[in-house]
PDB file of N, CA and C in Angstrom:
ATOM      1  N   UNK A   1      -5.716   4.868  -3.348  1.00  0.00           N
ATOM      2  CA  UNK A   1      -5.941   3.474  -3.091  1.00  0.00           C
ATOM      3  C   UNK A   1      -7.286   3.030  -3.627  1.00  0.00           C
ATOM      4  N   UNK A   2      -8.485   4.075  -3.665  1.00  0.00           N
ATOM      5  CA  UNK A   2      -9.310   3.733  -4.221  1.00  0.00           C
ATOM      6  C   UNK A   2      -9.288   3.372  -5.137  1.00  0.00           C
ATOM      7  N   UNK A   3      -8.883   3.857  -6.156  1.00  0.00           N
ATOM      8  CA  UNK A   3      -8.478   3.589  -7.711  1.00  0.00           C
ATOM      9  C   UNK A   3      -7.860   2.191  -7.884  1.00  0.00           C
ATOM     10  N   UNK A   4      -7.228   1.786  -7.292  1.00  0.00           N
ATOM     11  CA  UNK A   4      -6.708   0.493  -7.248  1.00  0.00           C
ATOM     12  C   UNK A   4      -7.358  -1.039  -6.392  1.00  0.00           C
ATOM     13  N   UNK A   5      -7.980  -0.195  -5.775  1.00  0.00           N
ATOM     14  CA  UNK A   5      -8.794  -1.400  -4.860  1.00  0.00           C
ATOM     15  C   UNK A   5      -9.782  -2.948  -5.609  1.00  0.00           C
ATOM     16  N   UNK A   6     -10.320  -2.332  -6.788  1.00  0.00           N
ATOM     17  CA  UNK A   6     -10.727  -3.803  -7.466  1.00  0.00           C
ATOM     18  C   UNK A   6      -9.862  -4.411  -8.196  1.00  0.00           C
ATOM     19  N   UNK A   7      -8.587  -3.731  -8.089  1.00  0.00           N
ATOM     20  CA  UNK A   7      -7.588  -4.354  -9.212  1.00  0.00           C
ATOM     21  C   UNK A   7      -6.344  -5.354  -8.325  1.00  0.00           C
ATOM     22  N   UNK A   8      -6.036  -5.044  -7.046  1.00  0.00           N
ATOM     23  CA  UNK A   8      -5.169  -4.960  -6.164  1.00  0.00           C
ATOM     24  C   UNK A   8      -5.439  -5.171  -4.971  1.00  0.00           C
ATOM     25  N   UNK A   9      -4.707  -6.508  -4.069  1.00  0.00           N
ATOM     26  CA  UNK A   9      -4.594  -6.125  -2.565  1.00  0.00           C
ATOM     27  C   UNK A   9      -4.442  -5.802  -2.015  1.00  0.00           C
ATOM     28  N   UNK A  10      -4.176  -4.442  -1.371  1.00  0.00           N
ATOM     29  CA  UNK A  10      -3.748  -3.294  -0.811  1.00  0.00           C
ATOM     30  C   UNK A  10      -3.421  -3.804   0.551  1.00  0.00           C
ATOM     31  N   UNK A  11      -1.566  -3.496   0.083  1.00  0.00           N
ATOM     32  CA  UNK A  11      -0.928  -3.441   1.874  1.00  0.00           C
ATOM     33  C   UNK A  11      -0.327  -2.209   2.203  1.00  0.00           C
ATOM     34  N   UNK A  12      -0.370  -1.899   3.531  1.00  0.00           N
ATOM     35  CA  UNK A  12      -0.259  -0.985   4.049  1.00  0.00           C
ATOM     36  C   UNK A  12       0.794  -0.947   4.898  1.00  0.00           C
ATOM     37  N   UNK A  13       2.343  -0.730   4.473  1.00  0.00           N
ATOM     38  CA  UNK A  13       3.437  -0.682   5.201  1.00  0.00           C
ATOM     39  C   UNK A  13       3.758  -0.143   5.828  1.00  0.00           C
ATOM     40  N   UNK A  14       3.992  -0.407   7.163  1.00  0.00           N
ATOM     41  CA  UNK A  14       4.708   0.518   8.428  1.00  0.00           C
ATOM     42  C   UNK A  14       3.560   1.544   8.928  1.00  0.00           C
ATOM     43  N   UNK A  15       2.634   1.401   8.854  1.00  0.00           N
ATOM     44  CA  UNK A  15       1.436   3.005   8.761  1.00  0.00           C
ATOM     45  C   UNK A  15       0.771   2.520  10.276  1.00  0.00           C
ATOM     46  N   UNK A  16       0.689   3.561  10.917  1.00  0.00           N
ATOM     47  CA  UNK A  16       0.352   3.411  12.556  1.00  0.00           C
ATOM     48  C   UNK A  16      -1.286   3.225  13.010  1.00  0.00           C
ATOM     49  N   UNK A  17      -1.425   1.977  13.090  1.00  0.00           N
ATOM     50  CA  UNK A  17      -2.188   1.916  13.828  1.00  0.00           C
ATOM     51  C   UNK A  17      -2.871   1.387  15.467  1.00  0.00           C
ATOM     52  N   UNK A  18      -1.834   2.219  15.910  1.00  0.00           N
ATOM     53  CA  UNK A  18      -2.416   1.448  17.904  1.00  0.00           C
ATOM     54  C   UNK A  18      -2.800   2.597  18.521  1.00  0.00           C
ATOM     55  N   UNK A  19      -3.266   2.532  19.646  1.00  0.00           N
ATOM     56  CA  UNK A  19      -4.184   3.488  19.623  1.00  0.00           C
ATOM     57  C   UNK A  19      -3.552   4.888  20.260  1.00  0.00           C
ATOM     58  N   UNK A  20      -1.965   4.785  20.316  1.00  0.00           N
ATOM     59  CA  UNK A  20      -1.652   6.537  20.478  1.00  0.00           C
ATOM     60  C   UNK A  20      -1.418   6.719  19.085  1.00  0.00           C
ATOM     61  N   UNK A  21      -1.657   6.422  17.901  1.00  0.00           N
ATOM     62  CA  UNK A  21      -1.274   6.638  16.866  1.00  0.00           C
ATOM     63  C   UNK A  21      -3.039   7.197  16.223  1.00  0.00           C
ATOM     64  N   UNK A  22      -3.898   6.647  16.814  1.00  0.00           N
ATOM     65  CA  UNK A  22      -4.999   7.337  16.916  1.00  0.00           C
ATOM     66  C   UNK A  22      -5.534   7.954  17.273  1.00  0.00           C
ATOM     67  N   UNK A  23      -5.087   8.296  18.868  1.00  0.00           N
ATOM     68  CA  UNK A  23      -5.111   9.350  19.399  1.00  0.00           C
ATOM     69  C   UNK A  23      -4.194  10.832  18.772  1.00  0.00           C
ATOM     70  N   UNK A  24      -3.452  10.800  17.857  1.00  0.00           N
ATOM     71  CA  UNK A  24      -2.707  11.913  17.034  1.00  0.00           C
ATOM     72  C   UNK A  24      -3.746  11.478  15.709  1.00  0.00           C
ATOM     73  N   UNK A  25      -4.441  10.980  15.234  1.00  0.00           N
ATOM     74  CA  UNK A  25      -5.273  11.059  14.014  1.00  0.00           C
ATOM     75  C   UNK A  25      -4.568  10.516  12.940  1.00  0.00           C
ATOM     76  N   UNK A  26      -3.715   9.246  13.633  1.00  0.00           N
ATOM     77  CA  UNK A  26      -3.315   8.230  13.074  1.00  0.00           C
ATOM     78  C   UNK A  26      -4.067   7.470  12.125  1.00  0.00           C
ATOM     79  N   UNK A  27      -4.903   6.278  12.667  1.00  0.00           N
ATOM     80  CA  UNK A  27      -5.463   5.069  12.100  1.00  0.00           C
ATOM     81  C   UNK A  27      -7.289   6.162  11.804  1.00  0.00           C
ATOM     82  N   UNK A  28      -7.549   6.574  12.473  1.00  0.00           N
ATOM     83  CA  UNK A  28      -8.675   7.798  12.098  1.00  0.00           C
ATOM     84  C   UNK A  28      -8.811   8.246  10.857  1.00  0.00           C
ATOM     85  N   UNK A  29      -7.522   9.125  10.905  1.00  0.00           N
ATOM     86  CA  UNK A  29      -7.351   9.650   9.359  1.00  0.00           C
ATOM     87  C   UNK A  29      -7.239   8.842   8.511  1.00  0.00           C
ATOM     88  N   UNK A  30      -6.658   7.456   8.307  1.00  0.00           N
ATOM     89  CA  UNK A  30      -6.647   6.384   7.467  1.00  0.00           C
ATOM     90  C   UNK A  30      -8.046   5.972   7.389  1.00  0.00           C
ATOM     91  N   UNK A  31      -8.749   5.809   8.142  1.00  0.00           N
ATOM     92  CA  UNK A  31      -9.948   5.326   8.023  1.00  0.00           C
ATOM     93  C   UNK A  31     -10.818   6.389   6.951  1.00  0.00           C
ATOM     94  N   UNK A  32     -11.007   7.195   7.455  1.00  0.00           N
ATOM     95  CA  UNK A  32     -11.583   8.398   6.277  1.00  0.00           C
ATOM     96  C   UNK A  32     -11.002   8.667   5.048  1.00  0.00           C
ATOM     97  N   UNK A  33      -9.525   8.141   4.743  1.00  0.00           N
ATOM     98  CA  UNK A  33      -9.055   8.086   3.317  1.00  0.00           C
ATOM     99  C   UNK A  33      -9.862   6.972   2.935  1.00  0.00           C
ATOM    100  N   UNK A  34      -9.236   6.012   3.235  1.00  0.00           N
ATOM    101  CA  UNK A  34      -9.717   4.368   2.553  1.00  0.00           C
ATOM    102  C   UNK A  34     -10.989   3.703   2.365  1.00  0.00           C
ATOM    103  N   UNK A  35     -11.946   4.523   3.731  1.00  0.00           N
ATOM    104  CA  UNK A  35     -13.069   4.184   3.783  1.00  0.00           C
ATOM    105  C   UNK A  35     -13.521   2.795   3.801  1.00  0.00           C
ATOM    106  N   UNK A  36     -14.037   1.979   3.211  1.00  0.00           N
ATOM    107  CA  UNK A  36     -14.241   0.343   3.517  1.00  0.00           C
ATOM    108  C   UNK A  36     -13.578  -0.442   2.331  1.00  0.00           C
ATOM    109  N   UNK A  37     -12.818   0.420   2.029  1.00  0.00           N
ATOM    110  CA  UNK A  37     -11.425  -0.386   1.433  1.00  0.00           C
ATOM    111  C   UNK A  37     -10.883  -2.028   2.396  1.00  0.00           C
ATOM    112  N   UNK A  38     -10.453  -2.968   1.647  1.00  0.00           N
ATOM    113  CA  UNK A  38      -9.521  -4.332   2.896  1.00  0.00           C
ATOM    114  C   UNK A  38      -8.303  -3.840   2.468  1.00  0.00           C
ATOM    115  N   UNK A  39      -8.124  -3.422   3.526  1.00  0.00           N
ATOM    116  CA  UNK A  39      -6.724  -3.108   3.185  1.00  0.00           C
ATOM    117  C   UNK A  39      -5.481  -4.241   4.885  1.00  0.00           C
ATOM    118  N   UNK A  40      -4.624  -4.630   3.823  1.00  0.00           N
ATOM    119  CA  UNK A  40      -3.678  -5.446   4.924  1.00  0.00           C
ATOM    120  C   UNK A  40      -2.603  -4.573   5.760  1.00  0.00           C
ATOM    121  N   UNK A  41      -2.274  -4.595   6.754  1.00  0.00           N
ATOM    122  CA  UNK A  41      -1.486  -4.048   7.814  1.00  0.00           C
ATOM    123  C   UNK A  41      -0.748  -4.797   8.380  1.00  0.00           C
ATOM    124  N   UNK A  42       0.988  -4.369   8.805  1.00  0.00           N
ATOM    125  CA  UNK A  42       2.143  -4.938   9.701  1.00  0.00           C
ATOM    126  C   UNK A  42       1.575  -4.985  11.102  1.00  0.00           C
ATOM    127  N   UNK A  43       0.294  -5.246  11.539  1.00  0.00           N
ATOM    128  CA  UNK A  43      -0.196  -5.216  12.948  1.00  0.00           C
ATOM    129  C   UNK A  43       0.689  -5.725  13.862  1.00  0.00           C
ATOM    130  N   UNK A  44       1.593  -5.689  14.604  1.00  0.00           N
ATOM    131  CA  UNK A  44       2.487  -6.087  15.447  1.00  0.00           C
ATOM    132  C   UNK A  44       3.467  -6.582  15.039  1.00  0.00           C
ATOM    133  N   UNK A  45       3.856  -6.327  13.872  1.00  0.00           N
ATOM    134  CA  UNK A  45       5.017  -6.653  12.907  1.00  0.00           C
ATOM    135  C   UNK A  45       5.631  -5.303  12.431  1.00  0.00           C
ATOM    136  N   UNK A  46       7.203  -5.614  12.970  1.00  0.00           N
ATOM    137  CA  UNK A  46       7.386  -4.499  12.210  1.00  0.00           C
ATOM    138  C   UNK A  46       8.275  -4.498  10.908  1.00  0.00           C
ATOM    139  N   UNK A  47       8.324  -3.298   9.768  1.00  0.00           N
ATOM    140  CA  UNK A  47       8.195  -2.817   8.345  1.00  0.00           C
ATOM    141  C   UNK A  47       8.892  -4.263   7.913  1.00  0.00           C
ATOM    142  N   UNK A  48      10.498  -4.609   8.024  1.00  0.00           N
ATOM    143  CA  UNK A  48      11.286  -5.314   7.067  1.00  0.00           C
ATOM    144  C   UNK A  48      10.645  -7.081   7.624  1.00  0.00           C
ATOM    145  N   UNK A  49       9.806  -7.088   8.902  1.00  0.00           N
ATOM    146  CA  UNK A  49       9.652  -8.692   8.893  1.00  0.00           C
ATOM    147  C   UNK A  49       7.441  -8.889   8.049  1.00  0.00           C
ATOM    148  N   UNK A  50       7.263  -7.691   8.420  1.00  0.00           N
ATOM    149  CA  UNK A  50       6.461  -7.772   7.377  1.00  0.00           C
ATOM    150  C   UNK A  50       6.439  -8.129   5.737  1.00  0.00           C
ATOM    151  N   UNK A  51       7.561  -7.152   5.422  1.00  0.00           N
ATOM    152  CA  UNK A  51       7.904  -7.241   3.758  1.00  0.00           C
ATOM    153  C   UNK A  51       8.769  -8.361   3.248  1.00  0.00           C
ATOM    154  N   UNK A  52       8.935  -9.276   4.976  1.00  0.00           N
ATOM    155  CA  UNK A  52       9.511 -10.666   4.515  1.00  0.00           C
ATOM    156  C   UNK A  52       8.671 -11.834   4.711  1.00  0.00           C
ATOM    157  N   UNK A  53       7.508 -11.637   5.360  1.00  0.00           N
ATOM    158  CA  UNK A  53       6.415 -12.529   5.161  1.00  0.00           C
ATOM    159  C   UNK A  53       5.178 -12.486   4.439  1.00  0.00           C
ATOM    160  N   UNK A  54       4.861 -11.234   4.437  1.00  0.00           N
ATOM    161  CA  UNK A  54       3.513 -11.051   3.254  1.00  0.00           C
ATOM    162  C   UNK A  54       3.490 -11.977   2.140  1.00  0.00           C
ATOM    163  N   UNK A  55       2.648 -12.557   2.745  1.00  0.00           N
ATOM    164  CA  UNK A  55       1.741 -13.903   1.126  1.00  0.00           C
ATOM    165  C   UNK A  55       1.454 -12.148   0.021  1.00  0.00           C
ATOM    166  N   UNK A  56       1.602 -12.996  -0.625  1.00  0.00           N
ATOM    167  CA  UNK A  56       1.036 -11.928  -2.101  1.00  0.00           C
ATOM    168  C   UNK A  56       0.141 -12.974  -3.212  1.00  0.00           C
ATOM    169  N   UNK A  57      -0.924 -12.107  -3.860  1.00  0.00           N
ATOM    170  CA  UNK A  57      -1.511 -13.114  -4.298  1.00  0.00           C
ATOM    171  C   UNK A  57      -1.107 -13.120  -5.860  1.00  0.00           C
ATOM    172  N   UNK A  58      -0.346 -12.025  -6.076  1.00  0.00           N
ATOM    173  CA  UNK A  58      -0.017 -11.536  -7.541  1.00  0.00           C
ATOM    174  C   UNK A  58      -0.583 -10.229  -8.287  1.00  0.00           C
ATOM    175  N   UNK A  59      -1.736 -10.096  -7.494  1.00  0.00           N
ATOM    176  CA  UNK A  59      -1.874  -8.356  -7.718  1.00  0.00           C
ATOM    177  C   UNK A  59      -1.877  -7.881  -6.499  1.00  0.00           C
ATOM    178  N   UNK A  60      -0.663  -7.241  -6.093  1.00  0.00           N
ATOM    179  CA  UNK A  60      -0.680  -6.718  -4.525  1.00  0.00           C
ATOM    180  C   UNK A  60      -0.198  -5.181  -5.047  1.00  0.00           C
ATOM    181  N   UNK A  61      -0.838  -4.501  -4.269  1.00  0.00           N
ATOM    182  CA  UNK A  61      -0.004  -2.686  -4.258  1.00  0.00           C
ATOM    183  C   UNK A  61       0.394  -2.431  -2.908  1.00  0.00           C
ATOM    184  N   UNK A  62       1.739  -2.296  -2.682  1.00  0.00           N
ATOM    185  CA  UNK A  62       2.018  -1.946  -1.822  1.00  0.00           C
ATOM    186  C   UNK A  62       2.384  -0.267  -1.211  1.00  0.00           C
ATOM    187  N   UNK A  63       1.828   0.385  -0.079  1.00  0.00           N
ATOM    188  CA  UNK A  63       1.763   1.615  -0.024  1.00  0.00           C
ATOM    189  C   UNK A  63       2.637   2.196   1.372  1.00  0.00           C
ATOM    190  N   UNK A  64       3.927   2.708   0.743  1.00  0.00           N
ATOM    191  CA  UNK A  64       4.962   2.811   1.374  1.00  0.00           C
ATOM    192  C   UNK A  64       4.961   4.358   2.062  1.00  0.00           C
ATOM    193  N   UNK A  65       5.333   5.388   2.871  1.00  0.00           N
ATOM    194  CA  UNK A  65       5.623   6.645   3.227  1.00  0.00           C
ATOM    195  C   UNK A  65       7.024   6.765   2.194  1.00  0.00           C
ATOM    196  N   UNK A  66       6.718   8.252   2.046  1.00  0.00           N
ATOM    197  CA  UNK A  66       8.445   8.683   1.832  1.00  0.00           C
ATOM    198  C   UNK A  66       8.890   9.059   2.586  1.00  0.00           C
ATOM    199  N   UNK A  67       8.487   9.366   3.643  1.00  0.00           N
ATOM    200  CA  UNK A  67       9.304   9.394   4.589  1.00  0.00           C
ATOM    201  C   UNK A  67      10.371   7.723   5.070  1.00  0.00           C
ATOM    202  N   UNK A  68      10.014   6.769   4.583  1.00  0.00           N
ATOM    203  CA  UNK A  68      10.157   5.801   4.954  1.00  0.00           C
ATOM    204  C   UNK A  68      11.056   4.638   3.681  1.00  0.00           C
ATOM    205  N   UNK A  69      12.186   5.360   2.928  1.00  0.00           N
ATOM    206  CA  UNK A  69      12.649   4.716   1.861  1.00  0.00           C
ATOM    207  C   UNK A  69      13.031   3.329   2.279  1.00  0.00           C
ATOM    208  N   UNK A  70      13.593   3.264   2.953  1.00  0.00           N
ATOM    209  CA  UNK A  70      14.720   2.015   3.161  1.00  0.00           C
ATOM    210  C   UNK A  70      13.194   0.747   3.395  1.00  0.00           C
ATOM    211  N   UNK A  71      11.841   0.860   3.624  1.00  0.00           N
ATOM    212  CA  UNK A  71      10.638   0.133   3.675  1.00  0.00           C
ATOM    213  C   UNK A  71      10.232  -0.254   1.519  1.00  0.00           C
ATOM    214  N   UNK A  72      10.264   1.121   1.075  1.00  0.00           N
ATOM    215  CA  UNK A  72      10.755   1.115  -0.076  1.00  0.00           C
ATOM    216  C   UNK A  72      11.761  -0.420  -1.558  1.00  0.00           C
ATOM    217  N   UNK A  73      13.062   0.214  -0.585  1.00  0.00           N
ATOM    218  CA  UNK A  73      13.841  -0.423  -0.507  1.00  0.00           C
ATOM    219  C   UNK A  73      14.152  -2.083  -0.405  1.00  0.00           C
ATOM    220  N   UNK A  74      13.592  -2.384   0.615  1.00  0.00           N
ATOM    221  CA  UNK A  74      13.473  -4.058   0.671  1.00  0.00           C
ATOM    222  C   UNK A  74      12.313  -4.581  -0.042  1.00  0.00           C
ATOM    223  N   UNK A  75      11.270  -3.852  -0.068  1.00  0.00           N
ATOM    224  CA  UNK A  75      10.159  -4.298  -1.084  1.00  0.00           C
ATOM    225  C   UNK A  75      10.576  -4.535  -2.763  1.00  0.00           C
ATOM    226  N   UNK A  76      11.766  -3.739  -2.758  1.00  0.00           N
ATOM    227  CA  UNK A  76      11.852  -3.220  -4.314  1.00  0.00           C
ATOM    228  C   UNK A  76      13.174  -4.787  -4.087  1.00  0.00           C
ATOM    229  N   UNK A  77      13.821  -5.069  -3.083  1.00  0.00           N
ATOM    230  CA  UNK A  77      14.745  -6.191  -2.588  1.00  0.00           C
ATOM    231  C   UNK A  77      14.088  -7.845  -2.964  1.00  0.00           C
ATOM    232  N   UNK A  78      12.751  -7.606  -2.011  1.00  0.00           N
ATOM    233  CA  UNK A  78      12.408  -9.228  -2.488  1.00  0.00           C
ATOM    234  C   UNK A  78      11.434  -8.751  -3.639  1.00  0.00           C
ATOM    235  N   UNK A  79      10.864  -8.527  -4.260  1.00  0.00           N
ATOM    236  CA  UNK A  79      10.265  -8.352  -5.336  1.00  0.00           C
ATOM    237  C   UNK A  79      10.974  -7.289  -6.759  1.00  0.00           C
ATOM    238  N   UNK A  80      12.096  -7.707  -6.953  1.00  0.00           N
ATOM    239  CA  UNK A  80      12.874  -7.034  -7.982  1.00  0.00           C
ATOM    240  C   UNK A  80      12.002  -6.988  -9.199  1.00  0.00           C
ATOM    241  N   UNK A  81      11.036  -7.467  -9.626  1.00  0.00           N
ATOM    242  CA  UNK A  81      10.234  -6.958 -10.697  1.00  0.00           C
ATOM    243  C   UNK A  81       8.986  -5.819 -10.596  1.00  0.00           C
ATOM    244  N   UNK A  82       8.776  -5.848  -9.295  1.00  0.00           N
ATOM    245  CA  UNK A  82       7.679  -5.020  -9.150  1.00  0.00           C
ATOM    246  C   UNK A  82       8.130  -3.095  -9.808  1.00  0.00           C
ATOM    247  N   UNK A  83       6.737  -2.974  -9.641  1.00  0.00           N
ATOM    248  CA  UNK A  83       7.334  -1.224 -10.413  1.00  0.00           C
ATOM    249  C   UNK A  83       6.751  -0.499  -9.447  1.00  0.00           C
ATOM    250  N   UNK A  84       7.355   0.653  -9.531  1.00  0.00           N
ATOM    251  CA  UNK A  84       7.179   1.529  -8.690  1.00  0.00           C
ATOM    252  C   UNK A  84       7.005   3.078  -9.025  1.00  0.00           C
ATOM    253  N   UNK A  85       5.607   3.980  -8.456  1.00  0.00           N
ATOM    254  CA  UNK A  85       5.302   4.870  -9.120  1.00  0.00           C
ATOM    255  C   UNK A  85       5.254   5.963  -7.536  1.00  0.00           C
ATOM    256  N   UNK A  86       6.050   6.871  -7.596  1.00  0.00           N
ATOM    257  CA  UNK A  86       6.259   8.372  -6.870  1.00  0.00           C
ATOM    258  C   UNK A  86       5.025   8.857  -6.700  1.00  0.00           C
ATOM    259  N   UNK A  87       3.651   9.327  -6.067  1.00  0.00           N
ATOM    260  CA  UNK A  87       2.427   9.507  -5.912  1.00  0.00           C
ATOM    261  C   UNK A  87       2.878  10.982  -4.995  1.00  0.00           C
ATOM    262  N   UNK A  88       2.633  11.925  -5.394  1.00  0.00           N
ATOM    263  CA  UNK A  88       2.422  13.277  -4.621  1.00  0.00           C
ATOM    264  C   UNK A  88       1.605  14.181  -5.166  1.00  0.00           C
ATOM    265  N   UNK A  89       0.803  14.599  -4.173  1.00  0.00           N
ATOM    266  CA  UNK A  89      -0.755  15.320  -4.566  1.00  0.00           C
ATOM    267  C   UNK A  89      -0.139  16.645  -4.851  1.00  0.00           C
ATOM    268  N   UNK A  90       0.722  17.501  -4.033  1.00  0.00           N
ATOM    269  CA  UNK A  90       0.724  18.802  -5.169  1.00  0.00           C
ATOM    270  C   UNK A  90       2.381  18.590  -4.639  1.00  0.00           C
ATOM    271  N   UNK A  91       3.192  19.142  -5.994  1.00  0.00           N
ATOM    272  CA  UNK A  91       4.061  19.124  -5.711  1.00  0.00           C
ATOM    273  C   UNK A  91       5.022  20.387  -4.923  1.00  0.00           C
ATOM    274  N   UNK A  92       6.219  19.760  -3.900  1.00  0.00           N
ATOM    275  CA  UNK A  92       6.641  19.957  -3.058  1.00  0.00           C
ATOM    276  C   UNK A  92       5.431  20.316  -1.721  1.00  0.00           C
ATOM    277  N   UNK A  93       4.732  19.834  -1.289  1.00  0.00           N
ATOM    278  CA  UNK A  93       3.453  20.057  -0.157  1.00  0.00           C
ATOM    279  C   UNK A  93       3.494  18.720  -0.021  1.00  0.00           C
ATOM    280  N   UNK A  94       4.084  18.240   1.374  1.00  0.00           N
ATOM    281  CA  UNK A  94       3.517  17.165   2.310  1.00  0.00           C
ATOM    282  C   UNK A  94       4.545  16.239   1.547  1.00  0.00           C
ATOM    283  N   UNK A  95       4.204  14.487   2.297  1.00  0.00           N
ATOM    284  CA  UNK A  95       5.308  13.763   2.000  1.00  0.00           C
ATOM    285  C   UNK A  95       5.285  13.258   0.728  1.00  0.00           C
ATOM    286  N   UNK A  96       5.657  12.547  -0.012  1.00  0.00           N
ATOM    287  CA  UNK A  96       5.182  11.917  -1.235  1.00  0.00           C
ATOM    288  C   UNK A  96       5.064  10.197  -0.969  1.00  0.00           C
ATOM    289  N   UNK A  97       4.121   9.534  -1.849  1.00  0.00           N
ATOM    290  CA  UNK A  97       3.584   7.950  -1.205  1.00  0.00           C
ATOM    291  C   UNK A  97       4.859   7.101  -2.685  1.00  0.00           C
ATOM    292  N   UNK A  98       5.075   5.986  -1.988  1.00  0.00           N
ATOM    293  CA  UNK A  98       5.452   4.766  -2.554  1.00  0.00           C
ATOM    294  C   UNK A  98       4.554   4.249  -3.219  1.00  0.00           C
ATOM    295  N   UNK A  99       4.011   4.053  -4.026  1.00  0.00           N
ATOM    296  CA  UNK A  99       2.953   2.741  -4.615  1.00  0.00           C
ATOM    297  C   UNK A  99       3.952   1.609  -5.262  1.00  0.00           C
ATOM    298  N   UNK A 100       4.391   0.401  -4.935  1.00  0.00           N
ATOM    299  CA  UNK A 100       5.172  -0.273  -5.152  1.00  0.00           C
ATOM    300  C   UNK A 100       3.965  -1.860  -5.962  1.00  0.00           C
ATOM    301  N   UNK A 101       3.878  -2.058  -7.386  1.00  0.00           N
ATOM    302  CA  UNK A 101       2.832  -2.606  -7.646  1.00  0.00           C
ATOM    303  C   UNK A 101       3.732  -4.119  -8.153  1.00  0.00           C
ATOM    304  N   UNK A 102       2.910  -5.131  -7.307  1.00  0.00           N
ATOM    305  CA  UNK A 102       3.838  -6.487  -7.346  1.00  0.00           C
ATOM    306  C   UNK A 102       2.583  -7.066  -8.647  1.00  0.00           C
ATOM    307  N   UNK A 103       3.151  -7.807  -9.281  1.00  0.00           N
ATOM    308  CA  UNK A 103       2.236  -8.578 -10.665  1.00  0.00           C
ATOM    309  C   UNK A 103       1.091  -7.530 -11.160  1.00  0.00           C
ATOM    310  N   UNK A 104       0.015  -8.450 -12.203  1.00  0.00           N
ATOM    311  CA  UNK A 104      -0.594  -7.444 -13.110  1.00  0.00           C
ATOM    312  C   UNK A 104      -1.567  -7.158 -12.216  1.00  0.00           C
ATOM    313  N   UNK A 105      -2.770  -6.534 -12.981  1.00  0.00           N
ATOM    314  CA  UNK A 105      -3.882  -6.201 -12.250  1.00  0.00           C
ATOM    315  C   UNK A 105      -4.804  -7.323 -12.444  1.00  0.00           C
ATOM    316  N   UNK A 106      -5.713  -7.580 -11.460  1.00  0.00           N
ATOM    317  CA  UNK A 106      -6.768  -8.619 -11.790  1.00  0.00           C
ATOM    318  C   UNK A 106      -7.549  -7.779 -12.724  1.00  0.00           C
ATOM    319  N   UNK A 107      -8.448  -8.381 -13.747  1.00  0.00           N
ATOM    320  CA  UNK A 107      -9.312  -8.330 -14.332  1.00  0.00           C
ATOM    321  C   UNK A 107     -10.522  -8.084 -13.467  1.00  0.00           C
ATOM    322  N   UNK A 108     -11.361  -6.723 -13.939  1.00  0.00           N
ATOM    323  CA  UNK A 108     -12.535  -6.382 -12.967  1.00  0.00           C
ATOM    324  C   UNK A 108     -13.731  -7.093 -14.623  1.00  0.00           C
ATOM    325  N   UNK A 109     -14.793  -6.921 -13.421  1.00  0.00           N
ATOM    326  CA  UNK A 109     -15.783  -7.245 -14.613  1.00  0.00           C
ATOM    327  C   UNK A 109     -16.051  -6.133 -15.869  1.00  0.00           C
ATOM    328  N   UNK A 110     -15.375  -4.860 -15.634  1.00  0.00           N
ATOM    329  CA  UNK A 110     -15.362  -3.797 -16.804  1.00  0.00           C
ATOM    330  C   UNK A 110     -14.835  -4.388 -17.938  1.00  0.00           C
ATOM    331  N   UNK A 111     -13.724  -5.424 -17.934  1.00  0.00           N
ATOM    332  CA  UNK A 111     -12.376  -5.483 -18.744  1.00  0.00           C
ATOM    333  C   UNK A 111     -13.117  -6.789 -19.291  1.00  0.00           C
ATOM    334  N   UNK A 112     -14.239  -7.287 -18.865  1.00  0.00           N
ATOM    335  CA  UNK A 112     -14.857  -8.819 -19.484  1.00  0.00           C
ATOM    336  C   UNK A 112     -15.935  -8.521 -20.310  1.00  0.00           C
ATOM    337  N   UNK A 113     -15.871  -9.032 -21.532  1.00  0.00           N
ATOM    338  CA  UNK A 113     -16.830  -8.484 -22.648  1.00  0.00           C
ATOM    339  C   UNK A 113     -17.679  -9.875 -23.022  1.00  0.00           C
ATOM    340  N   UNK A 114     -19.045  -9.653 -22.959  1.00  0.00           N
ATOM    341  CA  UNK A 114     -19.951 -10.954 -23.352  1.00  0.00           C
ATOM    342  C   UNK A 114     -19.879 -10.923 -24.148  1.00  0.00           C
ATOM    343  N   UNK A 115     -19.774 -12.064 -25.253  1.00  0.00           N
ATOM    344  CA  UNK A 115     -19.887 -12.059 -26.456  1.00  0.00           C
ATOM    345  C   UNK A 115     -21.418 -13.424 -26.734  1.00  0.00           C
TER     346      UNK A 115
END
């Protein structure tokens, strides 16, 4: 997510954060991935009425579980153009992530050349 964070609004589908979900090293462990990343959350919404109201601004990445296709699924439903890239750190070890990327990337100031 880092990698994507100046390019992208980062939402965060279905991913637990109340506080027995932190008490198992839920929203904790997210915190130490993302670090002071903004990242958006289904906070009392759950997966399919989220992925039917999320404003998008046109560079959104959305970050799905695999454990969790059918979340997948409706994203890939109302946003039929978006693309979608399989993310697993070593293969067959642990679950593999959704990155579901809706429009282009914003332009960071790297990509702007003074002339």
């Amino acid at each position: 997510m880092r990698r994507y964070a100046d390019r992208y609004k980062i939402h965060l589908v279905s991913w637990p954060c109340t506080a027995a979900a932190t008490a198992v090293g839920g929203y904790e462990g997210q915190r130490l991935i993302i670090g002071d990343i903004p990242v958006d959350r289904n906070r009392g919404t759950d997966g399919p009425g989220y992925i039917n109201s999320v404003e998008v601004t046109g560079s959104d990445l959305f970050v799905v579980s695999g454990e969790q296709p059918q979340f997948r699924d409706a994203l890939m439903a109302r946003f039929p153009d978006a693309r979608v890239e399989v993310w697993q750190r070593l293969p067959r070890a642990g679950p593999a992530l959704f990155l579901i990327f809706v429009g282009p990337p914003r332009a960071t100031s790297a990509d702007v050349t003074v002339k």
